[in-house]
N, C-alpha and C. Protein backbone atom coordinates (compact mmCIF):
# COMPACT_ATOMS: atom_id res chain seq x y z
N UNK A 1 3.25 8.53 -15.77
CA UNK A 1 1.86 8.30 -16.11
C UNK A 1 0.95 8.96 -15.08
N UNK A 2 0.09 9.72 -15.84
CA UNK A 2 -0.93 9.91 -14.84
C UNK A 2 -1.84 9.50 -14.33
N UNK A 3 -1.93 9.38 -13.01
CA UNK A 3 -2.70 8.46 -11.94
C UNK A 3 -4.53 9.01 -12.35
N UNK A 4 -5.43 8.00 -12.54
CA UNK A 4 -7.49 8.84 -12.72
C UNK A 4 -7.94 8.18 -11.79
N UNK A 5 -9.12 8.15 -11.53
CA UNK A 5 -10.15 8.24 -10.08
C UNK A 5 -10.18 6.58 -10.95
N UNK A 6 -10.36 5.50 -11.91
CA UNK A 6 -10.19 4.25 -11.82
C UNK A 6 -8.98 4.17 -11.47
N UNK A 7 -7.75 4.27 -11.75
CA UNK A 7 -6.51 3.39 -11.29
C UNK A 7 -6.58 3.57 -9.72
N UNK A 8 -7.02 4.24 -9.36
CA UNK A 8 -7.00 4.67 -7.56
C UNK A 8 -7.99 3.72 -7.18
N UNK A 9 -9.36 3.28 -7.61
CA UNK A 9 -10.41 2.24 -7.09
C UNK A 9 -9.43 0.75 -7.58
N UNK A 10 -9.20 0.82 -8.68
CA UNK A 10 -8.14 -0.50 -8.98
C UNK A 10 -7.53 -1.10 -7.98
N UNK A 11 -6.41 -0.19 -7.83
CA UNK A 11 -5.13 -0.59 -6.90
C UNK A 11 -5.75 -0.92 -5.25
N UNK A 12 -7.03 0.33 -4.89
CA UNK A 12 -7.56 -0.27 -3.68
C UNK A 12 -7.82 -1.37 -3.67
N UNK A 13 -9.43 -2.05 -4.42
CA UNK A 13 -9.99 -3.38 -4.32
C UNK A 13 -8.82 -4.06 -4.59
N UNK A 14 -8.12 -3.93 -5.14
CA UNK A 14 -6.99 -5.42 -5.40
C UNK A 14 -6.34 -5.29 -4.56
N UNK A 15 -6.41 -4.71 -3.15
CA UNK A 15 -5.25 -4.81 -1.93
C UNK A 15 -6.68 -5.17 -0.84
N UNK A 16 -7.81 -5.91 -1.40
CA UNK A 16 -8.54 -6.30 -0.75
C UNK A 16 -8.39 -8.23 -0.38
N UNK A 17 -8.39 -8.68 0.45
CA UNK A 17 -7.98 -10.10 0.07
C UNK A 17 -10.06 -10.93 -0.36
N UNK A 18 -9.57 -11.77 -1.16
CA UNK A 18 -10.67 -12.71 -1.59
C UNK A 18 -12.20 -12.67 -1.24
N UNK A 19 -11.72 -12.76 0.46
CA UNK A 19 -13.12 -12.99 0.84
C UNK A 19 -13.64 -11.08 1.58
N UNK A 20 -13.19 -10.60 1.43
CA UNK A 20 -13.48 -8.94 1.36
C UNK A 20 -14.15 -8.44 0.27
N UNK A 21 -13.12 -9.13 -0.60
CA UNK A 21 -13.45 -8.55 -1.79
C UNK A 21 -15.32 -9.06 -2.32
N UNK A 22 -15.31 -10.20 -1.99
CA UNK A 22 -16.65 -10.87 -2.39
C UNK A 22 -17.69 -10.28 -1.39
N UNK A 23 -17.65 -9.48 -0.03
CA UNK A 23 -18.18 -9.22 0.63
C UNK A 23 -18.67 -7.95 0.19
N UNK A 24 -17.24 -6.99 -0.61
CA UNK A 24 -17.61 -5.65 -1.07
C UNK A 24 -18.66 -5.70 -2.17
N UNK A 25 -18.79 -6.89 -3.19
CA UNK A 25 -19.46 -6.84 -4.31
C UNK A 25 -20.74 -6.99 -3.76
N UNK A 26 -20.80 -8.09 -2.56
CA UNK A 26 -22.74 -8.38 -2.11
C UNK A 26 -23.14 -6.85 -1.82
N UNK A 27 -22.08 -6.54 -0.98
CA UNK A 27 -22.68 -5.05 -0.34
C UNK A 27 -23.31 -4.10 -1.59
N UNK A 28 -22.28 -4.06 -2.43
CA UNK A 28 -22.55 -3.18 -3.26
C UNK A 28 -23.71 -3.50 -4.26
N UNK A 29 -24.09 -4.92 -4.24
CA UNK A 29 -25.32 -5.34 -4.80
C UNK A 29 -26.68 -4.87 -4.06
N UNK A 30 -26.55 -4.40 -2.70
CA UNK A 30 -27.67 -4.18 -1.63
C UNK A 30 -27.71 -2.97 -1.23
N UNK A 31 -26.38 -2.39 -1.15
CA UNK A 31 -26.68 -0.68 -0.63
C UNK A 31 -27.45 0.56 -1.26
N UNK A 32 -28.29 1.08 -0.47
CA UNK A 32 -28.63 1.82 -0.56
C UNK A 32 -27.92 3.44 -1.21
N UNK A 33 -28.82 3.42 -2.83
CA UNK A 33 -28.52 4.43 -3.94
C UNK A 33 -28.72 5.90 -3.36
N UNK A 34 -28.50 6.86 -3.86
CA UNK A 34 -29.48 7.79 -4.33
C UNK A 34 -30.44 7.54 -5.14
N UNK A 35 -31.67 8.54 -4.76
CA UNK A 35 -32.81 8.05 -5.78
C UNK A 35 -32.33 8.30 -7.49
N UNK A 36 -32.62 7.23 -7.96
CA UNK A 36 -32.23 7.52 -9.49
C UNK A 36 -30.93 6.70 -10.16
N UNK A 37 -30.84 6.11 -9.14
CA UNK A 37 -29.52 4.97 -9.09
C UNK A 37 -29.70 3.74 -9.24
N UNK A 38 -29.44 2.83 -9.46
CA UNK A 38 -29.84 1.05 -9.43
C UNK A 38 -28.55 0.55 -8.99
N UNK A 39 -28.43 -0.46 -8.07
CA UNK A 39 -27.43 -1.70 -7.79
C UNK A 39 -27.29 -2.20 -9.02
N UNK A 40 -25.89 -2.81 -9.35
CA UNK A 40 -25.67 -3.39 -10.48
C UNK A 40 -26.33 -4.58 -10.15
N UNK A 41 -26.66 -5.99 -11.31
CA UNK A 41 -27.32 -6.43 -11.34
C UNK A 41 -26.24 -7.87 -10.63
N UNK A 42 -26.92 -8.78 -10.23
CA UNK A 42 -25.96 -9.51 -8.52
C UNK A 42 -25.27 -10.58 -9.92
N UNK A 43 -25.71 -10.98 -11.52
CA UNK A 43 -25.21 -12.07 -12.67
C UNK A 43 -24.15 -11.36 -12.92
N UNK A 44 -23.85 -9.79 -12.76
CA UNK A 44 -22.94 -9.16 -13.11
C UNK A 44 -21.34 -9.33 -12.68
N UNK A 45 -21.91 -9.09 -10.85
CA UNK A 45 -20.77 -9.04 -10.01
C UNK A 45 -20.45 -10.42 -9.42
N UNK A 46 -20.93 -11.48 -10.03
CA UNK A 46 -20.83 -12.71 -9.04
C UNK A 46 -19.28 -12.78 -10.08
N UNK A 47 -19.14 -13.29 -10.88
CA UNK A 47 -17.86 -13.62 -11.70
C UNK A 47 -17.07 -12.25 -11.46
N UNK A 48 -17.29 -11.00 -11.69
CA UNK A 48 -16.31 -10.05 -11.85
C UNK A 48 -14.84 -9.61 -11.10
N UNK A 49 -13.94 -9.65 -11.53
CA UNK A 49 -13.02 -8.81 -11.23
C UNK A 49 -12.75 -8.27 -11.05
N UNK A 50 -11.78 -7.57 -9.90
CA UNK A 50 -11.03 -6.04 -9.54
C UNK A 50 -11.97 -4.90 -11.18
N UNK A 51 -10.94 -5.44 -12.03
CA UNK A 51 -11.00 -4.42 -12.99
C UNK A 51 -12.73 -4.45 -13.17
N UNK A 52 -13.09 -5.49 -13.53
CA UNK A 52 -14.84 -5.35 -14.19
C UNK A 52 -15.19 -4.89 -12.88
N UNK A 53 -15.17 -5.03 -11.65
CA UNK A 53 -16.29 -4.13 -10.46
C UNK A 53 -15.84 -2.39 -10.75
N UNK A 54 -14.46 -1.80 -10.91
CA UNK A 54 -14.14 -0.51 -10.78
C UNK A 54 -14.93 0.19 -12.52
N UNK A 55 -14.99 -1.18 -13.79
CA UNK A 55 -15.38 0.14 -14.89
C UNK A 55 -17.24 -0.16 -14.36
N UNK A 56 -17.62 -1.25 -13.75
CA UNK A 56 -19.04 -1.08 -13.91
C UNK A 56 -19.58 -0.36 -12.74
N UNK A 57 -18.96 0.16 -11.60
CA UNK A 57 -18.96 0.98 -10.76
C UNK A 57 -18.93 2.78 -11.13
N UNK A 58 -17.59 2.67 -12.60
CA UNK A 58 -18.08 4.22 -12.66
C UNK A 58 -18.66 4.12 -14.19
N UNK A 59 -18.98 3.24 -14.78
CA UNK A 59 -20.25 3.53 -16.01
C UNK A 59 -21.52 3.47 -15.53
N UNK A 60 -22.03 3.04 -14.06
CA UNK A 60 -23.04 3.09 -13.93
C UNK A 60 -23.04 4.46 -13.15
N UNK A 61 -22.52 4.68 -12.06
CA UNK A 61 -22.45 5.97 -11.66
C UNK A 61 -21.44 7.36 -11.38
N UNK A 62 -20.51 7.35 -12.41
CA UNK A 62 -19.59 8.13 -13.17
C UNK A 62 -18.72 8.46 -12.03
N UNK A 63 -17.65 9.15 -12.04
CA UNK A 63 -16.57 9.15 -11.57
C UNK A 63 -17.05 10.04 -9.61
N UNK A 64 -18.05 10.97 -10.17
CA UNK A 64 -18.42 11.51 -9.21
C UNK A 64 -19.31 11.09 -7.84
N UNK A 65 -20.42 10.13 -8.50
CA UNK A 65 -21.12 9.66 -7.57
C UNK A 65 -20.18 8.15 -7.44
N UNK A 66 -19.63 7.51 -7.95
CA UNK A 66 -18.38 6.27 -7.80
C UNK A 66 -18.09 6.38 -7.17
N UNK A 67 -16.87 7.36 -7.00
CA UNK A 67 -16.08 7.00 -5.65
C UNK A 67 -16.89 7.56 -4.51
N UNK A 68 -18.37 7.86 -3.99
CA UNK A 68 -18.95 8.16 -2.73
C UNK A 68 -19.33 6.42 -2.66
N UNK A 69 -19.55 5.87 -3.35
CA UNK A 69 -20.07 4.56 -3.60
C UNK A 69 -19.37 3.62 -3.03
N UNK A 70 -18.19 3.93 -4.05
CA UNK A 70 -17.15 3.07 -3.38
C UNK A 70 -17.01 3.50 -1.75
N UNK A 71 -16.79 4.11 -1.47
CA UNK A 71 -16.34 4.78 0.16
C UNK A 71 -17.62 4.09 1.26
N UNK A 72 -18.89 4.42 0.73
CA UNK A 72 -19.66 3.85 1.39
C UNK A 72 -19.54 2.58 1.55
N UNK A 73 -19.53 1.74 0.45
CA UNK A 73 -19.26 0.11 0.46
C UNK A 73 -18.75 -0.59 1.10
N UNK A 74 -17.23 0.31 1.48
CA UNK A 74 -15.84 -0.26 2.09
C UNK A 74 -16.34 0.57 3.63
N UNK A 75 -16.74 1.38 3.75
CA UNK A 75 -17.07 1.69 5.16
C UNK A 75 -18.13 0.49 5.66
N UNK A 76 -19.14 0.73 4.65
CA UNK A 76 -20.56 -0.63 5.69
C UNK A 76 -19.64 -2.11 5.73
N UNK A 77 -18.63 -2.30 5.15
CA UNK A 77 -17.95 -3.73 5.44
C UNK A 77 -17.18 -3.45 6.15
N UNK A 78 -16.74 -2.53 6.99
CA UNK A 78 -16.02 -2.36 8.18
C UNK A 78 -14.18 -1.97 7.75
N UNK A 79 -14.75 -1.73 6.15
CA UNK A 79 -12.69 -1.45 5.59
C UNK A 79 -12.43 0.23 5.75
N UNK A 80 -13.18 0.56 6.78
CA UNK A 80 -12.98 2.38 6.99
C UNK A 80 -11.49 2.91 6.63
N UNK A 81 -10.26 2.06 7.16
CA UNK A 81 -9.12 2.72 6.76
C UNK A 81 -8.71 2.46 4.99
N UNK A 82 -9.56 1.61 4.13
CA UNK A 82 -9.33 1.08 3.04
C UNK A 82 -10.09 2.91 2.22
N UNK A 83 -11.26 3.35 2.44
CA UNK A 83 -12.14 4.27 2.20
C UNK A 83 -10.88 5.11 2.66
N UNK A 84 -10.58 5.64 3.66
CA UNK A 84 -9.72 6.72 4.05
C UNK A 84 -8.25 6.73 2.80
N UNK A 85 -7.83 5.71 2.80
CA UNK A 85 -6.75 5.50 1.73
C UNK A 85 -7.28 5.83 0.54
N UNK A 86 -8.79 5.67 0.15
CA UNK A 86 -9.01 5.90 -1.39
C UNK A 86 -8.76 7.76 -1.48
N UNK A 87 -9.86 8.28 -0.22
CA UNK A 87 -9.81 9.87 -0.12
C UNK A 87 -8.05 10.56 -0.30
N UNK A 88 -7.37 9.67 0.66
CA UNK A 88 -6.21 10.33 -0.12
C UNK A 88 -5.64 10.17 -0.99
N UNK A 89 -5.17 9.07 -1.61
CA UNK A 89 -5.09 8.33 -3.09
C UNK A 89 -5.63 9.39 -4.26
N UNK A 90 -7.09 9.98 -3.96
CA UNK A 90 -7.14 10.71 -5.16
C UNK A 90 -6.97 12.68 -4.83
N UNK A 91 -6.26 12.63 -3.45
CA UNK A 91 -5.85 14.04 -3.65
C UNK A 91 -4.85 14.28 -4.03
N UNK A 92 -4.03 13.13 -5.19
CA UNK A 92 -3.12 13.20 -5.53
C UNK A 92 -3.76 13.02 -7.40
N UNK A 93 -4.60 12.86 -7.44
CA UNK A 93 -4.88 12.77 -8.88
C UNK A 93 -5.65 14.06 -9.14
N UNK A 94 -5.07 14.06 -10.53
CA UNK A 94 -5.31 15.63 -11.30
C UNK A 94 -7.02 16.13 -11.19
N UNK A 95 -7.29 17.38 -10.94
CA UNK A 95 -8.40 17.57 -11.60
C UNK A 95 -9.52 16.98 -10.70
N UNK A 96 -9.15 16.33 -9.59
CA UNK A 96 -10.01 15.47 -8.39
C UNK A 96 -9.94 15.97 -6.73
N UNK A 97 -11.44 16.31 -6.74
CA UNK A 97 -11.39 17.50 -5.20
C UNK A 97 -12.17 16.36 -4.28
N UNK A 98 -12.15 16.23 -3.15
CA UNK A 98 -13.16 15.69 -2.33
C UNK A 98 -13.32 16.37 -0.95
N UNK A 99 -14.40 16.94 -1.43
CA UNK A 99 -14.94 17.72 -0.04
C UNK A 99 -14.64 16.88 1.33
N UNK A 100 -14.29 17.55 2.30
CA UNK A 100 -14.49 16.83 3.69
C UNK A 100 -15.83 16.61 4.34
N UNK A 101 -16.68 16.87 3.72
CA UNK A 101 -17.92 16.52 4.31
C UNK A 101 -18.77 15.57 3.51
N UNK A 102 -19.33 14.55 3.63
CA UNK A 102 -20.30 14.08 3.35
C UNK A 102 -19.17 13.13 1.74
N UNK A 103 -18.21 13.02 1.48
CA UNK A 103 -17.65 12.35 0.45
C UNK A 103 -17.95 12.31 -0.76
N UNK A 104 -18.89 13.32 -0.95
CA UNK A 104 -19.38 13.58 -2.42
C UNK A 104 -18.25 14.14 -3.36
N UNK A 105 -17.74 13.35 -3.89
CA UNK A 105 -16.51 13.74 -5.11
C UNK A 105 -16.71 14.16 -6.23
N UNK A 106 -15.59 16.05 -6.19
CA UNK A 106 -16.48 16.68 -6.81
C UNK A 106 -15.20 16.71 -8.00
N UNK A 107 -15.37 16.21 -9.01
CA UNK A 107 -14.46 16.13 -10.44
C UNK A 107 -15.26 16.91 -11.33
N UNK A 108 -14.38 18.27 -11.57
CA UNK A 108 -14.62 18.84 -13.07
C UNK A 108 -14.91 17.77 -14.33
N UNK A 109 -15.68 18.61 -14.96
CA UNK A 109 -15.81 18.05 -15.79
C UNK A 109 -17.08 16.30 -16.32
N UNK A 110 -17.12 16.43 -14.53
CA UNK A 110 -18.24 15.57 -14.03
C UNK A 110 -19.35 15.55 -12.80
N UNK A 111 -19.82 16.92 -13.16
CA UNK A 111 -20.69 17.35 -12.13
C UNK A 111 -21.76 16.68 -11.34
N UNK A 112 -21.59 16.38 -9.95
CA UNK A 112 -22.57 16.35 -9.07
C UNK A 112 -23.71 17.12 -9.24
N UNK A 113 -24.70 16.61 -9.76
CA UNK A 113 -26.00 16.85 -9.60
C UNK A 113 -26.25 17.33 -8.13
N UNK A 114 -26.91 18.40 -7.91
CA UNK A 114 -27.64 19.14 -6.90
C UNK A 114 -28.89 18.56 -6.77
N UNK A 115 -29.49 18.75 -5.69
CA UNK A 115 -30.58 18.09 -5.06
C UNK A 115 -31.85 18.68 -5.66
N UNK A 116 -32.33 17.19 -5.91
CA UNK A 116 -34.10 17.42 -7.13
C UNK A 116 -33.42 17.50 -8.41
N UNK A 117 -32.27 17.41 -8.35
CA UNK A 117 -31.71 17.74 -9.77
C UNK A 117 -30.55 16.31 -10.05
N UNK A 118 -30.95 15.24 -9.99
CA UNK A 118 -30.55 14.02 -9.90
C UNK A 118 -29.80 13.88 -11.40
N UNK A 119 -28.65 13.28 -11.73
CA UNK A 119 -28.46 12.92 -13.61
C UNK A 119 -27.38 12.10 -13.41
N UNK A 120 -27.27 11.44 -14.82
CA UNK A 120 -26.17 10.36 -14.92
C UNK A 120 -25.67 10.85 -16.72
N UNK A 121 -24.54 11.49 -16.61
CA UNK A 121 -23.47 11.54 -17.48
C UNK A 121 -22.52 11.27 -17.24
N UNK A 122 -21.67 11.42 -18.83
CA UNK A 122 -20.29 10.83 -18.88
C UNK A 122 -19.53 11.78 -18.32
N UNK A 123 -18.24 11.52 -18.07
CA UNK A 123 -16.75 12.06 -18.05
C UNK A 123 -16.94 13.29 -19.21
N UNK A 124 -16.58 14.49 -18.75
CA UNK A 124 -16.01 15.10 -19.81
C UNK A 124 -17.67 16.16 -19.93
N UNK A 125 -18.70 15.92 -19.92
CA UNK A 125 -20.23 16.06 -19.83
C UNK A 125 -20.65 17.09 -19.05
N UNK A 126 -20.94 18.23 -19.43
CA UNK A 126 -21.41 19.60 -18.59
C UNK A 126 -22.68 19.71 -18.14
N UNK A 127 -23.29 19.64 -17.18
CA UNK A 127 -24.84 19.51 -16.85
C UNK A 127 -25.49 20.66 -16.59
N UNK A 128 -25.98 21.39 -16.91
CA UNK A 128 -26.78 22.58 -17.05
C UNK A 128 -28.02 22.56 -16.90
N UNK A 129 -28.50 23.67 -16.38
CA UNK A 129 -30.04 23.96 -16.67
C UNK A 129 -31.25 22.83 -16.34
N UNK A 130 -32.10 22.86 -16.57
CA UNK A 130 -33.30 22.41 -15.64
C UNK A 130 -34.24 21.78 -16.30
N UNK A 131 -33.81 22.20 -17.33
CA UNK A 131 -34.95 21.26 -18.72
C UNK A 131 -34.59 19.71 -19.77
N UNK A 132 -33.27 19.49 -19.53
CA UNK A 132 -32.61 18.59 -20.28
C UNK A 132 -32.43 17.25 -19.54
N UNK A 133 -33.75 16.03 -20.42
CA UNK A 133 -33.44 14.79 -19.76
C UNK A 133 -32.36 14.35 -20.24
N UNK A 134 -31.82 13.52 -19.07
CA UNK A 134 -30.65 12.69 -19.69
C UNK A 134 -30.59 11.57 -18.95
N UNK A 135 -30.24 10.45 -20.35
CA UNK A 135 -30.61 9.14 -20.00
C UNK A 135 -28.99 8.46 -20.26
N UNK A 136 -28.75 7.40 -19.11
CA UNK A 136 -27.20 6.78 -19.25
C UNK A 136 -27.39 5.77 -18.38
N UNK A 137 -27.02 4.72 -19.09
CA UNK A 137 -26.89 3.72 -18.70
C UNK A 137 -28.55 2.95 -17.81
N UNK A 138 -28.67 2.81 -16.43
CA UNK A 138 -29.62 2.38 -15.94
C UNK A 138 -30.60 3.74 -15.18
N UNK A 139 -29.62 4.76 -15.54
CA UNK A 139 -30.27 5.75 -14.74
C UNK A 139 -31.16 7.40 -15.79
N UNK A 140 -31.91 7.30 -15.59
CA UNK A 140 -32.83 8.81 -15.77
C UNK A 140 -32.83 9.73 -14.78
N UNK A 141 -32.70 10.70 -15.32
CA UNK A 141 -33.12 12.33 -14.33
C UNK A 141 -33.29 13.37 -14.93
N UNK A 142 -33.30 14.25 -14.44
CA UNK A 142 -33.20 15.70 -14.96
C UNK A 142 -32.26 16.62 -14.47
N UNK A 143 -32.07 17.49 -15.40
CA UNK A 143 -31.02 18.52 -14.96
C UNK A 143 -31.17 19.60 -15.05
């Protein structure tokens, strides 16, 4: 089976114990977005699960800006070697690059928006050109 950028956030948070794990969700309710981003909403993540934090982590900000998200999260809670394990974890999954600088994960097929040029699409979703709004989920931009 082939390993995707969720089964790799999966298997991390669930090798988080209890009270980590509840620490990663506040964080991630408070940290600081890119502009054009929203914290999930805190009714969301209070009940959620391993699995419900990793799909509402990359439906809100897709596989590319996700796992910088995730990395940040687990770094401001002090799990730096948990973040280091995700970076390698997915240089083993297909189709998934992560620059050494700055953790912006760059997945075909799910382009990182360039700067002033902010967007939120799906998986699979080609972003082009300079004129096309696109609206997903909690987030607006342009591309």
């Amino acid at each position: 089976m082939v390993r995707t950028v969720r089964d790799v956030l999966v298997e991390n948070l669930d090798e988080l114990d209890e009270k980590t794990f509840k620490r990663f969700k506040n964080k991630l309710n408070d940290i600081k977005l890119k502009e054009g981003f929203r914290n999930p909403p805190r009714s969301r993540l209070e009940t959620a699960d391993v699995d419900d934090v990793a799909s509402l982590i990359l439906d809100m900000y897709m596989e590319s800006y996700g796992v910088t998200v995730t990395i940040e999260v687990l770094k401001a809670i002090g799990q730096n070697q948990r973040a280091s394990r995700i970076e390698q974890d997915l240089q083993k999954v297909p189709n998934c690059q992560i620059p050494s600088a700055g953790h912006e994960a760059a997945v075909p097929n799910c382009q990182i928006p360039s700067a002033g040029h902010e967007a939120a699409g799906k998986m699979g979703t080609q972003l082009s050109g300079c004129n096309t709004e696109v609206k997903y989920g909690h987030t607006a931009g342009r591309v």
